[in-house]
N, C-alpha and C. Protein backbone atom coordinates (compact mmCIF):
# COMPACT_ATOMS: atom_id res chain seq x y z
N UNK A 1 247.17 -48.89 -62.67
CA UNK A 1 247.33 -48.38 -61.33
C UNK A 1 246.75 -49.41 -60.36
N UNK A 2 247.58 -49.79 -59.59
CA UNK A 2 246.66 -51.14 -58.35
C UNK A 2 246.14 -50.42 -57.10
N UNK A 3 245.87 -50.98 -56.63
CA UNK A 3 244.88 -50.40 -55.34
C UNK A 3 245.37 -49.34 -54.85
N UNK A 4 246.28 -49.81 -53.88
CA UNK A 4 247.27 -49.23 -52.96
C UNK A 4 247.54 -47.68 -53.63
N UNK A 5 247.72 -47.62 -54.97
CA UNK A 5 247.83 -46.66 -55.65
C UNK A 5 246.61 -45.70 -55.93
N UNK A 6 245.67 -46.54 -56.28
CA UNK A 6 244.21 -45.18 -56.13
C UNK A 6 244.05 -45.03 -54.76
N UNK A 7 244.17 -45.81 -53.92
CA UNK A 7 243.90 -45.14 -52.32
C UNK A 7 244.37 -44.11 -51.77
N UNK A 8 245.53 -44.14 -52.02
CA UNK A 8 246.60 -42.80 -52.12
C UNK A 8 246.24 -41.59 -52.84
N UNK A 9 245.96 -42.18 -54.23
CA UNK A 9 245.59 -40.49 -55.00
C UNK A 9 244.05 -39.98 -54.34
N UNK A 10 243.55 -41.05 -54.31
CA UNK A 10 241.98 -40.59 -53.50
C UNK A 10 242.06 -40.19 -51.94
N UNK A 11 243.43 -40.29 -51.21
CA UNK A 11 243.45 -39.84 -49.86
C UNK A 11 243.71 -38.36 -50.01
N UNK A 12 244.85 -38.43 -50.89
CA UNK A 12 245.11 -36.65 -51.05
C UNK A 12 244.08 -35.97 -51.99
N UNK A 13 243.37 -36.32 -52.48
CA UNK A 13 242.28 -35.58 -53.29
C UNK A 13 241.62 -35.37 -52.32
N UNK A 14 240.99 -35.85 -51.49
CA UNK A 14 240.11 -35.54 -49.98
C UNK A 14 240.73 -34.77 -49.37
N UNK A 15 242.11 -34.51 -49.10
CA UNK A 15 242.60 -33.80 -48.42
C UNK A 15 243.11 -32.65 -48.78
N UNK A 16 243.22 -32.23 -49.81
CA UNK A 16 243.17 -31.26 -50.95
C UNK A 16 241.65 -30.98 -50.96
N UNK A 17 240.90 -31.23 -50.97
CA UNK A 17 239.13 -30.56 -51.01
C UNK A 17 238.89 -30.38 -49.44
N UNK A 18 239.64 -30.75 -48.53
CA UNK A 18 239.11 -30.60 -47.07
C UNK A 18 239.82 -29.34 -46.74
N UNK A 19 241.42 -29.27 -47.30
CA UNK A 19 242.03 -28.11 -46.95
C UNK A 19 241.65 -26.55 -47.81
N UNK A 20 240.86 -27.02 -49.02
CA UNK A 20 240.44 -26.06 -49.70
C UNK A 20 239.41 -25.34 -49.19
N UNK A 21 238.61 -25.98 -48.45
CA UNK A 21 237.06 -25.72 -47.83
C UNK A 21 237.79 -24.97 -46.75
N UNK A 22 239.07 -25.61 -45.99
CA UNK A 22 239.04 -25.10 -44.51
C UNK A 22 239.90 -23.96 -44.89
N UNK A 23 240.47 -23.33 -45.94
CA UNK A 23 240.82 -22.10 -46.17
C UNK A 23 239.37 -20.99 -46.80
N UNK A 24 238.55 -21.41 -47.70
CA UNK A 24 237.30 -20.65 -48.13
C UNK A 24 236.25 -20.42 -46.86
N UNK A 25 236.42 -21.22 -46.11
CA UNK A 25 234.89 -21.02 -45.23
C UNK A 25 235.24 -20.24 -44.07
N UNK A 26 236.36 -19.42 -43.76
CA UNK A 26 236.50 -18.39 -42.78
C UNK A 26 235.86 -16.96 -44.20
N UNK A 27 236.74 -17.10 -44.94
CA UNK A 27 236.53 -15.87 -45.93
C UNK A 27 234.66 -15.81 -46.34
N UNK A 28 234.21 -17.19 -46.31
CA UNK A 28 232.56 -16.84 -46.81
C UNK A 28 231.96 -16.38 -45.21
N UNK A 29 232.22 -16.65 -44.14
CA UNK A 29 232.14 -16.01 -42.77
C UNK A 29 232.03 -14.71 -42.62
N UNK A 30 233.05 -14.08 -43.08
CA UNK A 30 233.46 -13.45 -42.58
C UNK A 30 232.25 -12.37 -43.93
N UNK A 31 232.12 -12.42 -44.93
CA UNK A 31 231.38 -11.96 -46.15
C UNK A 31 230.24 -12.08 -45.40
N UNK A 32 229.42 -12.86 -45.02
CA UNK A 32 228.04 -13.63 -44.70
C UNK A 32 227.83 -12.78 -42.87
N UNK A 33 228.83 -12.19 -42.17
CA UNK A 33 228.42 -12.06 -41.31
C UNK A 33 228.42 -10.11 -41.25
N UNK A 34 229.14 -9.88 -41.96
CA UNK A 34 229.64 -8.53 -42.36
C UNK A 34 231.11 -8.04 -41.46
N UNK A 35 231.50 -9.07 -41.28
CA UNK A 35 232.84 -8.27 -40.70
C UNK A 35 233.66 -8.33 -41.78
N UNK A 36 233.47 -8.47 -42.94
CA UNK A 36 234.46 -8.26 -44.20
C UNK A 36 234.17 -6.28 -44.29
N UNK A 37 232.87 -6.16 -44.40
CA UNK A 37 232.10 -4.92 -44.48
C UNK A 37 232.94 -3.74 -43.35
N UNK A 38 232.67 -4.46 -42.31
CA UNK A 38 234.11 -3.37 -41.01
C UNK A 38 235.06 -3.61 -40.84
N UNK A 39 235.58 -4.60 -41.62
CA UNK A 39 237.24 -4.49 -41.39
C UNK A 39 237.69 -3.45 -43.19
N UNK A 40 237.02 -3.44 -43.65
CA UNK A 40 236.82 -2.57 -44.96
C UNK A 40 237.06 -0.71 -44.06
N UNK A 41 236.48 -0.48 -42.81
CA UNK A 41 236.26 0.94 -42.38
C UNK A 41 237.23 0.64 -41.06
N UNK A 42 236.96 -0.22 -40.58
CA UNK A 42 237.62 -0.19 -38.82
C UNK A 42 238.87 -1.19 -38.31
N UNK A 43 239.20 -1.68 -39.32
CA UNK A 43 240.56 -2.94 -39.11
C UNK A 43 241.24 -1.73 -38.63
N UNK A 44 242.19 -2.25 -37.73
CA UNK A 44 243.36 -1.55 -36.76
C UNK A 44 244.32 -3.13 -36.20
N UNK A 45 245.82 -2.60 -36.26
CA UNK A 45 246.50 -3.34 -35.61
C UNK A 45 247.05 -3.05 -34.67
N UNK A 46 246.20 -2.30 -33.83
CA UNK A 46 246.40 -1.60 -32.28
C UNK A 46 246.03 -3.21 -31.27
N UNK A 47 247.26 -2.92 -30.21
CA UNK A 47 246.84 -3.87 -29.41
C UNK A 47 245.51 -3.60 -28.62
N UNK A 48 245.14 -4.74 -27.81
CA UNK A 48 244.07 -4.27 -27.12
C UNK A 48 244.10 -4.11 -25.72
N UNK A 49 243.39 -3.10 -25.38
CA UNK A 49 243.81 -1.85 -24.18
C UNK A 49 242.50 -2.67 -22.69
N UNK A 50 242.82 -2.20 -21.75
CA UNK A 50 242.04 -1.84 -20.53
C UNK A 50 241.59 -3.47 -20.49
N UNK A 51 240.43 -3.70 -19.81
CA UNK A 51 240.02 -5.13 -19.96
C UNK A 51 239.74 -5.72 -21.00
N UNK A 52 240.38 -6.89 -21.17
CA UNK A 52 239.81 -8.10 -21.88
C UNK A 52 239.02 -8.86 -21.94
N UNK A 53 238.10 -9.39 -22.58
CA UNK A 53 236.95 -10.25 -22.42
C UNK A 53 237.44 -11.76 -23.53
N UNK A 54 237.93 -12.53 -23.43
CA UNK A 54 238.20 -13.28 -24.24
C UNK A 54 237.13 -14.62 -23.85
N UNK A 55 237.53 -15.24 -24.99
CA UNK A 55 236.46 -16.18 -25.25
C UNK A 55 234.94 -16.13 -25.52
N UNK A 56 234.57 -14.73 -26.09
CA UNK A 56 233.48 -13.75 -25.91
C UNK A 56 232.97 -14.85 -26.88
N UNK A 57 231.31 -14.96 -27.28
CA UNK A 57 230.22 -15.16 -28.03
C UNK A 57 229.51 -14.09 -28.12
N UNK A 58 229.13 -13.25 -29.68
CA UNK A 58 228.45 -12.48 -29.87
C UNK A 58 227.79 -12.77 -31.25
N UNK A 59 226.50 -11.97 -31.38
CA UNK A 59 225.94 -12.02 -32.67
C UNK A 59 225.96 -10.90 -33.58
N UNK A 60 226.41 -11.20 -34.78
CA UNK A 60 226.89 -10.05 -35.53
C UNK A 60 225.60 -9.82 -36.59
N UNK A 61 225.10 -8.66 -37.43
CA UNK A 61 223.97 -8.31 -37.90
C UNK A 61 222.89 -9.23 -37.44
N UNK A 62 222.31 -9.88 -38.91
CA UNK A 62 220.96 -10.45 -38.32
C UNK A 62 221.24 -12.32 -38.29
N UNK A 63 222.32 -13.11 -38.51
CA UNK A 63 222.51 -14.25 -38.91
C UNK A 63 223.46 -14.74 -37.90
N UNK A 64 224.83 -14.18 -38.05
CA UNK A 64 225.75 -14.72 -37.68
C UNK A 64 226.22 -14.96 -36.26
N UNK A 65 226.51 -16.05 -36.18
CA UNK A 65 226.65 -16.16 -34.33
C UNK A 65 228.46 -16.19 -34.42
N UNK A 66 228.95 -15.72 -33.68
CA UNK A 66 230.52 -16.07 -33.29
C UNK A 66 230.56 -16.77 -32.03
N UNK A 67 230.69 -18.11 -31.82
CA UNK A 67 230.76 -18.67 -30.61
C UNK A 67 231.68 -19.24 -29.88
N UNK A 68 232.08 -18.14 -29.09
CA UNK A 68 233.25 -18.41 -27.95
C UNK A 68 234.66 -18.25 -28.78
N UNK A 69 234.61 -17.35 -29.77
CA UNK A 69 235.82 -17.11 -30.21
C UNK A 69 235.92 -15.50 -30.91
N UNK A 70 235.81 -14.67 -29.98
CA UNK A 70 236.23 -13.23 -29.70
C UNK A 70 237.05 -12.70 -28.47
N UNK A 71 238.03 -12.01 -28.97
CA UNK A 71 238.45 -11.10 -27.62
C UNK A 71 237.79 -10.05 -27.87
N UNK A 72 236.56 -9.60 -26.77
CA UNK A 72 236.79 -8.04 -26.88
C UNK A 72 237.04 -7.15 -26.39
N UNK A 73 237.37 -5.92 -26.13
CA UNK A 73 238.44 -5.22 -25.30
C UNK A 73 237.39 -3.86 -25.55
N UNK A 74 237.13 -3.10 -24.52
CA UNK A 74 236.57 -2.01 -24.36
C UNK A 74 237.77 -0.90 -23.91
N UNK A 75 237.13 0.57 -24.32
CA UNK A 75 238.39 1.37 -23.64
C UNK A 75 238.25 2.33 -24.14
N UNK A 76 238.31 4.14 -24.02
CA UNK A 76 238.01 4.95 -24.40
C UNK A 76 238.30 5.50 -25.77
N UNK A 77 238.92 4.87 -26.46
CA UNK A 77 238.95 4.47 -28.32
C UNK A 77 237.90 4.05 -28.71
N UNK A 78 237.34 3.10 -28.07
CA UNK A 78 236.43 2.10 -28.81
C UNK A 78 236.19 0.75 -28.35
N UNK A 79 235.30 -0.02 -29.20
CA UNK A 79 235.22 -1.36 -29.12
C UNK A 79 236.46 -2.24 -29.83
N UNK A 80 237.16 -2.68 -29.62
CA UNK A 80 238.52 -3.65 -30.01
C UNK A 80 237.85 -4.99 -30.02
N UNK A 81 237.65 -6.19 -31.18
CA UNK A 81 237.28 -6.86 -31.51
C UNK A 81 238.69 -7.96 -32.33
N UNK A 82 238.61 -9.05 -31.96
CA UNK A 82 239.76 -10.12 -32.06
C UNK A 82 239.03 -11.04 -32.47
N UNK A 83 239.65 -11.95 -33.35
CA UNK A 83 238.75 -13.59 -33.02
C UNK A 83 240.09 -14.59 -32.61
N UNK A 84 239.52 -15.77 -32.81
CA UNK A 84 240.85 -16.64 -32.52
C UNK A 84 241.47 -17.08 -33.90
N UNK A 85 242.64 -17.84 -33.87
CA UNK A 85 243.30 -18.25 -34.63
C UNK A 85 242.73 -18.75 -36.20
N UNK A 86 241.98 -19.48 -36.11
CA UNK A 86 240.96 -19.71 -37.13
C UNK A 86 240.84 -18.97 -38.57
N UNK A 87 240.08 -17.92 -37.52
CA UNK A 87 239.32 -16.89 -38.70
C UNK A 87 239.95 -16.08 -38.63
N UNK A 88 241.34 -15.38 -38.23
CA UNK A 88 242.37 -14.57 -37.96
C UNK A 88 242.35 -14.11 -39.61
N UNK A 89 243.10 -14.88 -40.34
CA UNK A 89 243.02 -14.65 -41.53
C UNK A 89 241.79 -13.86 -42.41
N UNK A 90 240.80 -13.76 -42.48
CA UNK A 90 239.91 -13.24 -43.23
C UNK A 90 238.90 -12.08 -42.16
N UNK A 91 239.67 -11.96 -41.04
CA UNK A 91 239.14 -11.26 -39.65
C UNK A 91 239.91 -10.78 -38.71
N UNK A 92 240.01 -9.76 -39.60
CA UNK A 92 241.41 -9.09 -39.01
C UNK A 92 240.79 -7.88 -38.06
N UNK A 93 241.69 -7.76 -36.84
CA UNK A 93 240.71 -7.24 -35.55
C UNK A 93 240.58 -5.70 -36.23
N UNK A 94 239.44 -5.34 -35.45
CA UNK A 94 238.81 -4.11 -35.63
C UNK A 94 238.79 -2.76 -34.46
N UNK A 95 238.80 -2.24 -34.42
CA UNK A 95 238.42 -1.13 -33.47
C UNK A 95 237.54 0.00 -34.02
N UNK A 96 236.57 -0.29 -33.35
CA UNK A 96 235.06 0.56 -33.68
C UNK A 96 234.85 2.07 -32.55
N UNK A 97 234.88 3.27 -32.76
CA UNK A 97 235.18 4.16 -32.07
C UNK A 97 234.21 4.32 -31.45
N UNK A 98 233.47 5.15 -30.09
CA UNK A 98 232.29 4.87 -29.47
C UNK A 98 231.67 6.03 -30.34
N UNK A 99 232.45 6.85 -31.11
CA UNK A 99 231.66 7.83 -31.50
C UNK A 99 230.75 7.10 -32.61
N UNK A 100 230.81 6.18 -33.57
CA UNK A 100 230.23 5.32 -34.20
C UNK A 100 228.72 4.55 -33.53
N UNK A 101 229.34 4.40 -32.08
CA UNK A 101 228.23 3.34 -31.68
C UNK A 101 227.53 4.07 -31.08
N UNK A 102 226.27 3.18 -31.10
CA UNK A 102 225.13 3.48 -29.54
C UNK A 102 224.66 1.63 -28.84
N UNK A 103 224.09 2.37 -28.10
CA UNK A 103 223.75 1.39 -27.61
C UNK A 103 222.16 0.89 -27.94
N UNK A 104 221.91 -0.51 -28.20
CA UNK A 104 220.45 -0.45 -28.51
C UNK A 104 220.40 -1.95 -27.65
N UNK A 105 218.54 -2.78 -28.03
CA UNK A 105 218.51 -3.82 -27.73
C UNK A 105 217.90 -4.68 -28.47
N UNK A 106 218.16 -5.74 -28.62
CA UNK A 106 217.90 -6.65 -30.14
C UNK A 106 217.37 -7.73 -29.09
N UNK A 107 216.72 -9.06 -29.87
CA UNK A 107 215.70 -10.14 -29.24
C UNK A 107 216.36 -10.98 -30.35
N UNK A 108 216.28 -12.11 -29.13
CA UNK A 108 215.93 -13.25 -29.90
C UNK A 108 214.85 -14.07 -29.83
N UNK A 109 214.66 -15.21 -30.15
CA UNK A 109 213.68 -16.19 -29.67
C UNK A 109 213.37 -15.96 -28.21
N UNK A 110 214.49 -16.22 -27.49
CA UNK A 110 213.93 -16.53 -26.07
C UNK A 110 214.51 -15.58 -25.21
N UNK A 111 215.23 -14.10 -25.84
CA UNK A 111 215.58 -13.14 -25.04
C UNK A 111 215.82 -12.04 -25.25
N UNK A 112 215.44 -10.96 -24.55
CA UNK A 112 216.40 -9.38 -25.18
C UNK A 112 217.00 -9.21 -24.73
N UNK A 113 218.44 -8.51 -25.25
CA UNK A 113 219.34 -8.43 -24.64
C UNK A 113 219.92 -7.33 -25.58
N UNK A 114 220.89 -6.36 -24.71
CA UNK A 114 221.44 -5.32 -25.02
C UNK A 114 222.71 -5.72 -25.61
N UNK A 115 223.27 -4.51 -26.72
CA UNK A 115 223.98 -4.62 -27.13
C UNK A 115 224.43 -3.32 -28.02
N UNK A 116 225.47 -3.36 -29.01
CA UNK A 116 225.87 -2.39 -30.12
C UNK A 116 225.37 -2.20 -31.10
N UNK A 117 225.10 -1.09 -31.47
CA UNK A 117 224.66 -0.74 -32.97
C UNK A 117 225.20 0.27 -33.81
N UNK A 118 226.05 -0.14 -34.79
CA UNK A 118 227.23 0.82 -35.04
C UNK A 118 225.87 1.67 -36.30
N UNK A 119 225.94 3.17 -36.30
CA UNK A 119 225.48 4.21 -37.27
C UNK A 119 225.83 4.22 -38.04
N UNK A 120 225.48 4.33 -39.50
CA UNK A 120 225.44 4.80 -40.87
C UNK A 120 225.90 3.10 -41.50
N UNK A 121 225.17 1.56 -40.61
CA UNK A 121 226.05 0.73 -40.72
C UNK A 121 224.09 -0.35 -41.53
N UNK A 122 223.45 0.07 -41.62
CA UNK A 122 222.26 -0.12 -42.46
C UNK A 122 221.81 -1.21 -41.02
N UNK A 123 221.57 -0.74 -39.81
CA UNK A 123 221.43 -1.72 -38.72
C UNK A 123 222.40 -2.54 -38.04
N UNK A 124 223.35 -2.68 -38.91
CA UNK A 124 224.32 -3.59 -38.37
C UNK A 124 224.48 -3.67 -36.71
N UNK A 125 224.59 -4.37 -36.05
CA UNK A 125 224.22 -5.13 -34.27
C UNK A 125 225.30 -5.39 -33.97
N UNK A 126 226.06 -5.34 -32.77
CA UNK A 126 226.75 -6.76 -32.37
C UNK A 126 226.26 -6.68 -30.55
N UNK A 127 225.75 -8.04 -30.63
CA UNK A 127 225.24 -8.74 -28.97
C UNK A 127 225.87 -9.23 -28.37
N UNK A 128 226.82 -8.45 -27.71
CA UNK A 128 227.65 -9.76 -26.84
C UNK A 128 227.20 -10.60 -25.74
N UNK A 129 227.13 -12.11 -25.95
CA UNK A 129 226.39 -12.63 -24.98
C UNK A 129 226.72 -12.91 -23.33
N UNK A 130 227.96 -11.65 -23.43
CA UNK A 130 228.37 -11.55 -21.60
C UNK A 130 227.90 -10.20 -21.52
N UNK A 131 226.92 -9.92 -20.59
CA UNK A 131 226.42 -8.69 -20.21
C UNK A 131 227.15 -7.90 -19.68
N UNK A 132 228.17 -8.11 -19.56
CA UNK A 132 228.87 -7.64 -18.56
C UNK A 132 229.23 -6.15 -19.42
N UNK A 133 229.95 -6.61 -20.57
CA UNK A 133 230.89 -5.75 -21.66
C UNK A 133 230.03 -4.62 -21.45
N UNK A 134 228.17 -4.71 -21.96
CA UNK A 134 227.41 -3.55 -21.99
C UNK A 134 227.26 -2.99 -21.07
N UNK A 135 227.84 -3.61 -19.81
CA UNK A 135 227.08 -2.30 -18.55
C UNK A 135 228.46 -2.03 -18.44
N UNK A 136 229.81 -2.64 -19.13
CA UNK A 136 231.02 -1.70 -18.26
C UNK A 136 231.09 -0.71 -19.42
N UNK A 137 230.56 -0.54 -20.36
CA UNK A 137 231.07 0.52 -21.38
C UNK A 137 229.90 1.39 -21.18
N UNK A 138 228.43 1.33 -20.45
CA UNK A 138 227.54 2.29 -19.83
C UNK A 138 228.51 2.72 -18.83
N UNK A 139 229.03 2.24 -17.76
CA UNK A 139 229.37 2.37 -16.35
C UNK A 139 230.98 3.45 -16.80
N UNK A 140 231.55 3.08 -17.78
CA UNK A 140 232.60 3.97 -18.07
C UNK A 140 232.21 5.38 -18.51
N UNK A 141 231.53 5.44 -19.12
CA UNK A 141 230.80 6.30 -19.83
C UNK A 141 230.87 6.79 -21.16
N UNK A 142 231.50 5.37 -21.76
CA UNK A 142 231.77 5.39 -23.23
C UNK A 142 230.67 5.18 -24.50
N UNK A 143 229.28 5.06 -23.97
CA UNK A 143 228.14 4.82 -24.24
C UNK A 143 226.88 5.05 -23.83
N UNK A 144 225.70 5.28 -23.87
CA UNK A 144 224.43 5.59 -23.08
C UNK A 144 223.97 4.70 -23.41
């Protein structure tokens, strides 16, 4: 085999282990953050209703950050949860009913900040880092 020839089999072997990774590492995401766990109870292929919040950043249980790639959609159903194209595949949108949620407030390092806490979910959180979402789903009255 001359050069030209292992360069080749060694380009697609890299690219075959790069495309393998970039199909597994939405699915270990999605395991690792627990939205495998609610799309198991709350996946829906309902569009999403009333306002949109896209491009959302939120933190899901105690680890996982989603950054800048959520739609989420509030509305008297529930919380409606999207991601982008990406993780589409192994994160398939959800709709979480308000009767499920409350409202609580979680900290981080350098802040508290309000957010969701879905019941019978062993703590499970989600923080969305636009405040906005939590005071329009107080202000609707889909939440306390």
């Amino acid at each position: 085999m001359d050069q030209s020839s292992k360069a080749i089999v060694a380009a697609l072997s890299a690219g075959l282990v790069v495309a393998g990774c970039a199909w597994k590492i939405p699915v270990v995401i999605a395991q690792a953050s627990g939205w495998a766990a609610l799309s198991a109870r709350y996946a829906s292929d309902a569009s999403m209703e009333e306002r949109i919040y896209s491009w959302q950043t939120a933190r899901f249980g105690k680890v996982a950050l989603y950054r800048c790639c959520l739609w989420v959609s509030i509305s008297p159903r529930g919380v409606m949860l999207r991601t982008f194209h990406f993780l589409k595949r192994s994160h398939p949108p959800l709709c979480i009913p308000w009767s499920d949620i409350r409202r609580t407030s979680g900290s981080t390092l350098a802040q508290v900040r309000d957010g969701f806490e879905l019941g019978g979910s062993d703590g499970f959180g989600f923080f969305p880092l636009n405040p906005e979402i939590v005071v329009e789903a107080v202000r609707q009255g889909y939440v306390r």
